[in-house]
PDB file of N, CA and C in Angstrom:
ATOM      1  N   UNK A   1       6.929  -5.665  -8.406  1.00  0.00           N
ATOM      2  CA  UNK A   1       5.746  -5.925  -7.622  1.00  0.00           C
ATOM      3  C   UNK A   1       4.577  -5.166  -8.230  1.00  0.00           C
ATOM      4  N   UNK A   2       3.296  -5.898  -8.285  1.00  0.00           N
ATOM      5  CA  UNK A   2       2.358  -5.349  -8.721  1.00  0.00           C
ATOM      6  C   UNK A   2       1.009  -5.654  -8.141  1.00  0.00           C
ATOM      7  N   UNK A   3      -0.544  -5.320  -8.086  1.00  0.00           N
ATOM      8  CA  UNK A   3      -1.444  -5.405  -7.219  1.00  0.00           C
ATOM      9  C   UNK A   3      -1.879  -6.839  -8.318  1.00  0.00           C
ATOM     10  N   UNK A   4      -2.697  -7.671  -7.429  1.00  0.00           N
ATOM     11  CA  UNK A   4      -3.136  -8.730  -8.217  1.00  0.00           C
ATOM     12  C   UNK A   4      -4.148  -8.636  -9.338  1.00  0.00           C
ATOM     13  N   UNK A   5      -4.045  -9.632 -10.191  1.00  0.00           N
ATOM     14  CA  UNK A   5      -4.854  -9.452 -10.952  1.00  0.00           C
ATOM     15  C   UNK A   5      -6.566  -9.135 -10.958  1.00  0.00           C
ATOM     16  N   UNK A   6      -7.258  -8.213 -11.310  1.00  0.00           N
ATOM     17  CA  UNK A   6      -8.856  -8.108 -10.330  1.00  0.00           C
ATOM     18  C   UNK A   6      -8.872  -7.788  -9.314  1.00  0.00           C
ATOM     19  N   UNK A   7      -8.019  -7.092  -8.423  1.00  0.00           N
ATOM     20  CA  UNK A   7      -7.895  -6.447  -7.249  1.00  0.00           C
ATOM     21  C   UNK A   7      -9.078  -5.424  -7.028  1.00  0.00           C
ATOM     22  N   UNK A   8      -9.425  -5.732  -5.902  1.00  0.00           N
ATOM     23  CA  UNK A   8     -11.066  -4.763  -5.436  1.00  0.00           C
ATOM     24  C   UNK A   8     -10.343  -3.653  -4.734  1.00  0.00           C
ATOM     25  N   UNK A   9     -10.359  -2.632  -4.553  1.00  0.00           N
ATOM     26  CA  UNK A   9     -10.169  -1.251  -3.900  1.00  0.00           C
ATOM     27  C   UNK A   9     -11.321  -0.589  -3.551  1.00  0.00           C
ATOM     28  N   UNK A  10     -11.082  -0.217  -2.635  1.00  0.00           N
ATOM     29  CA  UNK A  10     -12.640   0.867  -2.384  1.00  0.00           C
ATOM     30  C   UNK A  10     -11.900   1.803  -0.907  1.00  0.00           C
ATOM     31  N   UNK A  11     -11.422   2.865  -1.088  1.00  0.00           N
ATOM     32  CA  UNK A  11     -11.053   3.854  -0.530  1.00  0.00           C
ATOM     33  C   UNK A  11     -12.386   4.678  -0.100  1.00  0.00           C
ATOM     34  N   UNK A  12     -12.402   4.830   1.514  1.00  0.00           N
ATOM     35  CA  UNK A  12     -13.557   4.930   2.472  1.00  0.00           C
ATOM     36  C   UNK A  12     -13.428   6.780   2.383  1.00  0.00           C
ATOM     37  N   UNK A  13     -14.218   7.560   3.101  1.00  0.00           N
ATOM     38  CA  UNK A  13     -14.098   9.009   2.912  1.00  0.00           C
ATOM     39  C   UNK A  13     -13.134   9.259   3.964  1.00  0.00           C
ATOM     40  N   UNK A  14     -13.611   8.250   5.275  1.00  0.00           N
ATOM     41  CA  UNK A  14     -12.669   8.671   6.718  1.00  0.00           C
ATOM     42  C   UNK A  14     -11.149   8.090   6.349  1.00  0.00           C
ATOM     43  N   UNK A  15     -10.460   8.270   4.890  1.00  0.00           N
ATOM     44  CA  UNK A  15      -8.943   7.934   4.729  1.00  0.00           C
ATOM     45  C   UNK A  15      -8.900   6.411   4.879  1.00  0.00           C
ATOM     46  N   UNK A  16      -9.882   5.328   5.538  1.00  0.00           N
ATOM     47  CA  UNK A  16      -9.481   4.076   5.307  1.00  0.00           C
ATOM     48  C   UNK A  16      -9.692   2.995   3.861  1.00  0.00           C
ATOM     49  N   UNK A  17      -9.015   2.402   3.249  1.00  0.00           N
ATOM     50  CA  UNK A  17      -9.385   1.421   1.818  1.00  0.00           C
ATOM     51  C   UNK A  17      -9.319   0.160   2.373  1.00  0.00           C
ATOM     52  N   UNK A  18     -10.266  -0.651   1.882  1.00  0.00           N
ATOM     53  CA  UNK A  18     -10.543  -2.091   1.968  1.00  0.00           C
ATOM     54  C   UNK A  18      -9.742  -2.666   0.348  1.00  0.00           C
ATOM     55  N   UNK A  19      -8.959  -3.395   0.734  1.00  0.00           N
ATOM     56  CA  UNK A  19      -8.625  -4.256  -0.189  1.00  0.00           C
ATOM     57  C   UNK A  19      -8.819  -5.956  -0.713  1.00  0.00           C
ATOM     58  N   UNK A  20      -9.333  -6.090  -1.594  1.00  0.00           N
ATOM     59  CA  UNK A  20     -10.081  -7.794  -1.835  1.00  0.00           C
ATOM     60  C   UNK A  20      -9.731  -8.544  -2.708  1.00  0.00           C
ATOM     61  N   UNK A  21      -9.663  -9.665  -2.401  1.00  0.00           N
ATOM     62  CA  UNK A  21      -8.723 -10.778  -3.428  1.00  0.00           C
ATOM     63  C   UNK A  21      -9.591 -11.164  -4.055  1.00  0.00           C
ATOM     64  N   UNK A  22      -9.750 -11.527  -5.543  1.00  0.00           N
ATOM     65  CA  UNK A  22     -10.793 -11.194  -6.351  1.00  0.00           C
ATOM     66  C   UNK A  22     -11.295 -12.758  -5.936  1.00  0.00           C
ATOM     67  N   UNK A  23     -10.189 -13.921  -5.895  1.00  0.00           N
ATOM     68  CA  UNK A  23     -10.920 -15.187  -5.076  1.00  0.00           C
ATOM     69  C   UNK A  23     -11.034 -15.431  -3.808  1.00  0.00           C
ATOM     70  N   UNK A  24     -11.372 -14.649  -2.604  1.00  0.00           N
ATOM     71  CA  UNK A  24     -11.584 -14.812  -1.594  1.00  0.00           C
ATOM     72  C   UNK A  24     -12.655 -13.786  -1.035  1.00  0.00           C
ATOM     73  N   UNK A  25     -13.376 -14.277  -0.497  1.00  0.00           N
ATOM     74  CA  UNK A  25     -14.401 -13.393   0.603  1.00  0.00           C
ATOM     75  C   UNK A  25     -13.802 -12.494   1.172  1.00  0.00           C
ATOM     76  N   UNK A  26     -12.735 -12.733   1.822  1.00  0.00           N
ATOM     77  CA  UNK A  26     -12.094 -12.124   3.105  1.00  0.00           C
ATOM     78  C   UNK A  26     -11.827 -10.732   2.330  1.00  0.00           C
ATOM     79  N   UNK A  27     -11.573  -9.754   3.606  1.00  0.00           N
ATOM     80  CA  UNK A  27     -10.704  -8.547   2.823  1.00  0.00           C
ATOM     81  C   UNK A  27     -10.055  -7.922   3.788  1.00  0.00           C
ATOM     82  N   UNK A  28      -8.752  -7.139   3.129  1.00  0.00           N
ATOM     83  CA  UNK A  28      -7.944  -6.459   4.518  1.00  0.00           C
ATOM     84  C   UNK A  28      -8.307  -5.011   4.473  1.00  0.00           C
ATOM     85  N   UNK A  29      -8.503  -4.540   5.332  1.00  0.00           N
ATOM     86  CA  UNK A  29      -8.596  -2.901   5.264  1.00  0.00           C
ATOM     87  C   UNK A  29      -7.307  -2.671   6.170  1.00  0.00           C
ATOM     88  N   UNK A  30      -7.397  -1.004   5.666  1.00  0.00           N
ATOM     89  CA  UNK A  30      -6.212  -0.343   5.784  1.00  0.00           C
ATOM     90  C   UNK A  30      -6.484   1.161   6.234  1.00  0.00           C
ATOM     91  N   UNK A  31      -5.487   1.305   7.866  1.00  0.00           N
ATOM     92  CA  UNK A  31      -5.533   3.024   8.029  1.00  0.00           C
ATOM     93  C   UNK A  31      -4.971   4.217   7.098  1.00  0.00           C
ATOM     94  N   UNK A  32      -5.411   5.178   7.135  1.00  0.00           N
ATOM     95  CA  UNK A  32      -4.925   6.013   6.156  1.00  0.00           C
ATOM     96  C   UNK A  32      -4.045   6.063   5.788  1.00  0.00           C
ATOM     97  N   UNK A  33      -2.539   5.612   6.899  1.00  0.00           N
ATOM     98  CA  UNK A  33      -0.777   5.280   6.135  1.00  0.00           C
ATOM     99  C   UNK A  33      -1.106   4.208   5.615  1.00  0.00           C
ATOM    100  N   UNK A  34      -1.255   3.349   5.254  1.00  0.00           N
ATOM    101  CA  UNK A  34      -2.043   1.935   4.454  1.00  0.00           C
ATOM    102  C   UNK A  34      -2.228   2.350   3.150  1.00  0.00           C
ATOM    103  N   UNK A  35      -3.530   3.456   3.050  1.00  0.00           N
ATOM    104  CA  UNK A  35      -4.061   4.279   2.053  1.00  0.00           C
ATOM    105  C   UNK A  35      -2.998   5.218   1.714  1.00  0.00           C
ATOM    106  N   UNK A  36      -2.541   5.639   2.078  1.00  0.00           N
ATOM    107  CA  UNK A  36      -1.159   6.942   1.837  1.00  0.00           C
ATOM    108  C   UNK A  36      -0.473   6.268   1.201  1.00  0.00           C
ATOM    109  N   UNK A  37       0.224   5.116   1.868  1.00  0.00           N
ATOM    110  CA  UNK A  37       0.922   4.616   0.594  1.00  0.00           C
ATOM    111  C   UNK A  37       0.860   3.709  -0.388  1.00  0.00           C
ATOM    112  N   UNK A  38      -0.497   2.992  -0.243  1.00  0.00           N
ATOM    113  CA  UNK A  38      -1.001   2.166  -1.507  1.00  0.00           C
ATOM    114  C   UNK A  38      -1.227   3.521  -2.753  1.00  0.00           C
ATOM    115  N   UNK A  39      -1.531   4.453  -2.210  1.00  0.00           N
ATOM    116  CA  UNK A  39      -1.622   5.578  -3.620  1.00  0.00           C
ATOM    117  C   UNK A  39      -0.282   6.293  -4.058  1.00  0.00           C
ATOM    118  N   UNK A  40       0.979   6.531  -3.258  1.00  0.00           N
ATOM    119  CA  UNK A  40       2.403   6.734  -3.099  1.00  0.00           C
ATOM    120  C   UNK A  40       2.490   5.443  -4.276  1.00  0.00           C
ATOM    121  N   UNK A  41       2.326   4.390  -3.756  1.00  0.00           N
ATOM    122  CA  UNK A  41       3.277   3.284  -4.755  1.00  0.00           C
ATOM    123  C   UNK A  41       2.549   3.316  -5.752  1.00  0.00           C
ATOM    124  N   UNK A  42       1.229   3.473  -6.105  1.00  0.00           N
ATOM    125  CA  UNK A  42       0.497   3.663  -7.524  1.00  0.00           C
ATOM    126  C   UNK A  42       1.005   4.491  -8.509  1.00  0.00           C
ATOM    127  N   UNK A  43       0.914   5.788  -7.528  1.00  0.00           N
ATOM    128  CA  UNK A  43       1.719   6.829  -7.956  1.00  0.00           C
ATOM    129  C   UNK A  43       3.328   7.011  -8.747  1.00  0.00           C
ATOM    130  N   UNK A  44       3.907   6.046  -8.229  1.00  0.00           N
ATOM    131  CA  UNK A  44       5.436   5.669  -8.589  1.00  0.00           C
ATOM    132  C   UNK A  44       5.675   4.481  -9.126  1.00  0.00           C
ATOM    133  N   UNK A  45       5.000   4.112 -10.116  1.00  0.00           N
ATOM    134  CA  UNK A  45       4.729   2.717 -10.812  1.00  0.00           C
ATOM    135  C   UNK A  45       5.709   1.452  -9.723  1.00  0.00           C
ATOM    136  N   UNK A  46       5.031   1.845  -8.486  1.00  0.00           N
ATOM    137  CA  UNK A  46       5.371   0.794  -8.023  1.00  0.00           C
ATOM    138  C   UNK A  46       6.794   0.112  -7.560  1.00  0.00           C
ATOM    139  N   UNK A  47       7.281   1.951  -6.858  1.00  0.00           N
ATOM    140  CA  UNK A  47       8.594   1.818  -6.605  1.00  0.00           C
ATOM    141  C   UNK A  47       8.474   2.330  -5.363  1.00  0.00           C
ATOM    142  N   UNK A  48       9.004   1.376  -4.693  1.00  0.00           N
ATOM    143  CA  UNK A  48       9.052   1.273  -3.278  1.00  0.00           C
ATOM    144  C   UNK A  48       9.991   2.564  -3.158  1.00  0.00           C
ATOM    145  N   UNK A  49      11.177   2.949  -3.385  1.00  0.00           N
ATOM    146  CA  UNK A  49      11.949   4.222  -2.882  1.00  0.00           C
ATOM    147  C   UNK A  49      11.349   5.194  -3.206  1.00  0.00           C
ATOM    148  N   UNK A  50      10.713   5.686  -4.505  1.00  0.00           N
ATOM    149  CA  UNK A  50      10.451   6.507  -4.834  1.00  0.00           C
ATOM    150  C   UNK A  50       8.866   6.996  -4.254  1.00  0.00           C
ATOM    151  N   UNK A  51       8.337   6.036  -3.821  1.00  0.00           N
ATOM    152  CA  UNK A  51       7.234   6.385  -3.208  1.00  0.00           C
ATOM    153  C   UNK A  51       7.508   6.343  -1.459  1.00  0.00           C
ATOM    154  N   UNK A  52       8.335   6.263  -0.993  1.00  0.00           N
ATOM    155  CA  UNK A  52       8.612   6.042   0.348  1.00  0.00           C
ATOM    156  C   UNK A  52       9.683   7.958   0.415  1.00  0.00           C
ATOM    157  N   UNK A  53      10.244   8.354  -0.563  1.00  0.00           N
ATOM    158  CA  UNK A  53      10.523   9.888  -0.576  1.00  0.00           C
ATOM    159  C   UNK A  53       9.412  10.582  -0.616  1.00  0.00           C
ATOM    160  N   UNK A  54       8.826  10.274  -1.518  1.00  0.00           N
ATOM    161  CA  UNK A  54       7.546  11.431  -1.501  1.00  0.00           C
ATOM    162  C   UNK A  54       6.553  11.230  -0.233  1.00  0.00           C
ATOM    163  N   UNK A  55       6.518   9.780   0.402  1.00  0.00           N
ATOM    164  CA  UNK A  55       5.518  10.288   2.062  1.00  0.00           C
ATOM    165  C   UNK A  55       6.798  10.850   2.422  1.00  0.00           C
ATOM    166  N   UNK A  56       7.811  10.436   2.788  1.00  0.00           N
ATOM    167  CA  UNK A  56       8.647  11.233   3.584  1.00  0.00           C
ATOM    168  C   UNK A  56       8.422  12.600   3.471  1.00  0.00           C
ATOM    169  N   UNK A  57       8.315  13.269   2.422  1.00  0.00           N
ATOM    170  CA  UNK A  57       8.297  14.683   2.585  1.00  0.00           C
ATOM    171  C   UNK A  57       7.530  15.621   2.976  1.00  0.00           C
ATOM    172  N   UNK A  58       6.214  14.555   2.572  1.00  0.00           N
ATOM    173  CA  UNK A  58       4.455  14.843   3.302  1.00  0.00           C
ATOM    174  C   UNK A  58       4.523  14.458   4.915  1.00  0.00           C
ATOM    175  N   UNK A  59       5.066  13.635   4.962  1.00  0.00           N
ATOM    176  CA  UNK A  59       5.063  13.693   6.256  1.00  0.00           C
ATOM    177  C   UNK A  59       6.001  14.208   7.512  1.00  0.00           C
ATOM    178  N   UNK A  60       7.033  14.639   6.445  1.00  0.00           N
ATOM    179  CA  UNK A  60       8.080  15.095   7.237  1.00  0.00           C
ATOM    180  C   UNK A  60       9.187  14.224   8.239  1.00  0.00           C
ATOM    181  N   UNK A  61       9.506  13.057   7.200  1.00  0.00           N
ATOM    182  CA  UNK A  61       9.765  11.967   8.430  1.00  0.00           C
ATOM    183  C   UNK A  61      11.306  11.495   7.089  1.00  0.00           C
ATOM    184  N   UNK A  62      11.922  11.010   7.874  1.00  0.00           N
ATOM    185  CA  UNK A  62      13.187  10.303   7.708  1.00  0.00           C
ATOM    186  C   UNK A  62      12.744   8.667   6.313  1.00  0.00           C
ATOM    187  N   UNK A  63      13.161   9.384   5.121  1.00  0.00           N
ATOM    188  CA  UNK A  63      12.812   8.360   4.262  1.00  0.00           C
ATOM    189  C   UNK A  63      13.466   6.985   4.115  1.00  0.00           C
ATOM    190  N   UNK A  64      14.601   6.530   5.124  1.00  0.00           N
ATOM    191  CA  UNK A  64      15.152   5.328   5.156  1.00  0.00           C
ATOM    192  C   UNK A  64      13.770   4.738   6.485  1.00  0.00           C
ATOM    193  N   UNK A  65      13.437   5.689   7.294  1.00  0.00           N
ATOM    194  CA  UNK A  65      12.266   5.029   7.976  1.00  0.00           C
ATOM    195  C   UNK A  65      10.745   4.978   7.190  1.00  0.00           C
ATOM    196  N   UNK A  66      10.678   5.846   6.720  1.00  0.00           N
ATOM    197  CA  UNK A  66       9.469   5.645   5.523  1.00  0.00           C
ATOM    198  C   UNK A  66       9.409   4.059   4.729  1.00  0.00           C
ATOM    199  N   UNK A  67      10.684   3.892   4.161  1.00  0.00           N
ATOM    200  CA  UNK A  67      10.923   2.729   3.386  1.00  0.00           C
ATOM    201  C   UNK A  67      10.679   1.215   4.084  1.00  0.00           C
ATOM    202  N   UNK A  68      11.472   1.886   5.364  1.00  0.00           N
ATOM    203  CA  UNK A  68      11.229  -0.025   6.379  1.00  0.00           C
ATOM    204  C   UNK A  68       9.632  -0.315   6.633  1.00  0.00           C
ATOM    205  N   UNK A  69       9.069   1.116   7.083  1.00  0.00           N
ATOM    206  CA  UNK A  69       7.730   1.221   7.015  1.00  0.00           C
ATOM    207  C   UNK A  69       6.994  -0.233   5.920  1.00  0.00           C
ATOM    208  N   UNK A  70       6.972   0.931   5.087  1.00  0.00           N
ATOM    209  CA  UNK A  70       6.560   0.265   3.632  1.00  0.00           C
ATOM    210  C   UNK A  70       7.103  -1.278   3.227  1.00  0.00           C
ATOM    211  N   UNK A  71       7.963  -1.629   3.818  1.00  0.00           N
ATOM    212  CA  UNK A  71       8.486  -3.191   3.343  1.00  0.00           C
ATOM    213  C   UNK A  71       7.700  -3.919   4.149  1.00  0.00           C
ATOM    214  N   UNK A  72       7.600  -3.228   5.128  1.00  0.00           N
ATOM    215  CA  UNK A  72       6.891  -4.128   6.279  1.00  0.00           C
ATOM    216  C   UNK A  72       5.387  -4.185   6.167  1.00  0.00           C
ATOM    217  N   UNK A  73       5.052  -3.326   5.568  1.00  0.00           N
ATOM    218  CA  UNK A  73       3.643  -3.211   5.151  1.00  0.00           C
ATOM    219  C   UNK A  73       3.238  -4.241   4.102  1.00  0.00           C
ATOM    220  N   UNK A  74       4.329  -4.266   2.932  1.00  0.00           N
ATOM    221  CA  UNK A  74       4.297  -4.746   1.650  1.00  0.00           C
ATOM    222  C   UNK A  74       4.329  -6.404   2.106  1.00  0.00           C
ATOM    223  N   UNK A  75       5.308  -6.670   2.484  1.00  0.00           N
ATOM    224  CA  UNK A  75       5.184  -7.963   2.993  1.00  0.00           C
ATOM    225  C   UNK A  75       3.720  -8.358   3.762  1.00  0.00           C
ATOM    226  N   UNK A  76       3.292  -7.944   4.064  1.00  0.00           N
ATOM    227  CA  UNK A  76       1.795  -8.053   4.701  1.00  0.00           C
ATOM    228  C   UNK A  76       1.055  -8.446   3.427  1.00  0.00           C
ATOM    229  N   UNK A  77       1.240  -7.408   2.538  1.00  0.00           N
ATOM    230  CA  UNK A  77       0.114  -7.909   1.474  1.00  0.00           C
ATOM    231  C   UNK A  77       0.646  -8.679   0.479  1.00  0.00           C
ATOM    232  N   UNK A  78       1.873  -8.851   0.564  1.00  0.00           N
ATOM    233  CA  UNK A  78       2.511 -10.032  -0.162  1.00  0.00           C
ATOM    234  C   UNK A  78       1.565 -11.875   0.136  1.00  0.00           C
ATOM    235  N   UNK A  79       1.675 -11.532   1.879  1.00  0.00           N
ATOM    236  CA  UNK A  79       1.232 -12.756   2.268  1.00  0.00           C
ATOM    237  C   UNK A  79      -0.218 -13.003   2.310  1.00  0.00           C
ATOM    238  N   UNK A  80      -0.898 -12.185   2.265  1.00  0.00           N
ATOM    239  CA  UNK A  80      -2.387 -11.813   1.794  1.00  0.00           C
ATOM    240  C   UNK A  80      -2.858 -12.414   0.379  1.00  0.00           C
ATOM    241  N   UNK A  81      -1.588 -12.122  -0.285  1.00  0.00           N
ATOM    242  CA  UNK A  81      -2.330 -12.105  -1.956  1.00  0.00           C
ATOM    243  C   UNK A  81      -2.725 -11.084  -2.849  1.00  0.00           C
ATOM    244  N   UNK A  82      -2.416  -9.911  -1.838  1.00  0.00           N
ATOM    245  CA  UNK A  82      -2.435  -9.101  -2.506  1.00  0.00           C
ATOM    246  C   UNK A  82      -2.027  -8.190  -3.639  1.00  0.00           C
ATOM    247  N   UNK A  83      -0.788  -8.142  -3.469  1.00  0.00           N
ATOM    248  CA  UNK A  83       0.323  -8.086  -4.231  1.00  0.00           C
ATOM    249  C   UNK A  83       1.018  -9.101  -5.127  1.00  0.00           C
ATOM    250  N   UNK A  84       1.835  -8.794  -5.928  1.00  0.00           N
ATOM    251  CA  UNK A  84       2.474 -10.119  -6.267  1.00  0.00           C
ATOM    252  C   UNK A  84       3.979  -9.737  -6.788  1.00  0.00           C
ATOM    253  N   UNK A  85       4.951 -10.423  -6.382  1.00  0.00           N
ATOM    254  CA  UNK A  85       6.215  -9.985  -6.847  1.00  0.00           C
ATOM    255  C   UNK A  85       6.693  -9.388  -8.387  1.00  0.00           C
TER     256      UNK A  85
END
């Protein structure tokens, strides 16, 4: 999985990022876990486990729940366009 090609980012100061499909108007923004882990999976070329341990540890939370988190998120921007398998 990888971010689409021409992907717009713009990470806000108050922790929220707007994300934009380079052919569409529309755009999704995202709360700071949104932002937490769009930079987690950047961070981990884009490995869902390995970036779902490291919030776990920042956040102090159970990384098999970190991970469902994140799938469920991912699938969001799967169906967006954001992403791409």
């Amino acid at each position: 999985m990888e971010p689409v090609a021409g992907l717009i980012v713009r990470i806000f100061d108050t922790g929220w990022m707007e994300l934009g499909h380079p052919d569409r108007p529309d755009r999704l923004l995202c709360d700071e876990s949104g932002t937490a882990m769009w930079i987690a999976l950047c961070q981990t070329d884009w490995s869902v486990g390995d970036a779902a341990v490291h919030l776990a540890r920042l956040w102090d939370a159970d990384p098999w729940w970190v991970r469902d988190m994140m799938q469920q998120w991912i699938n969001d921007l799967l169906e967006a366009g954001i992403v791409e398998p």
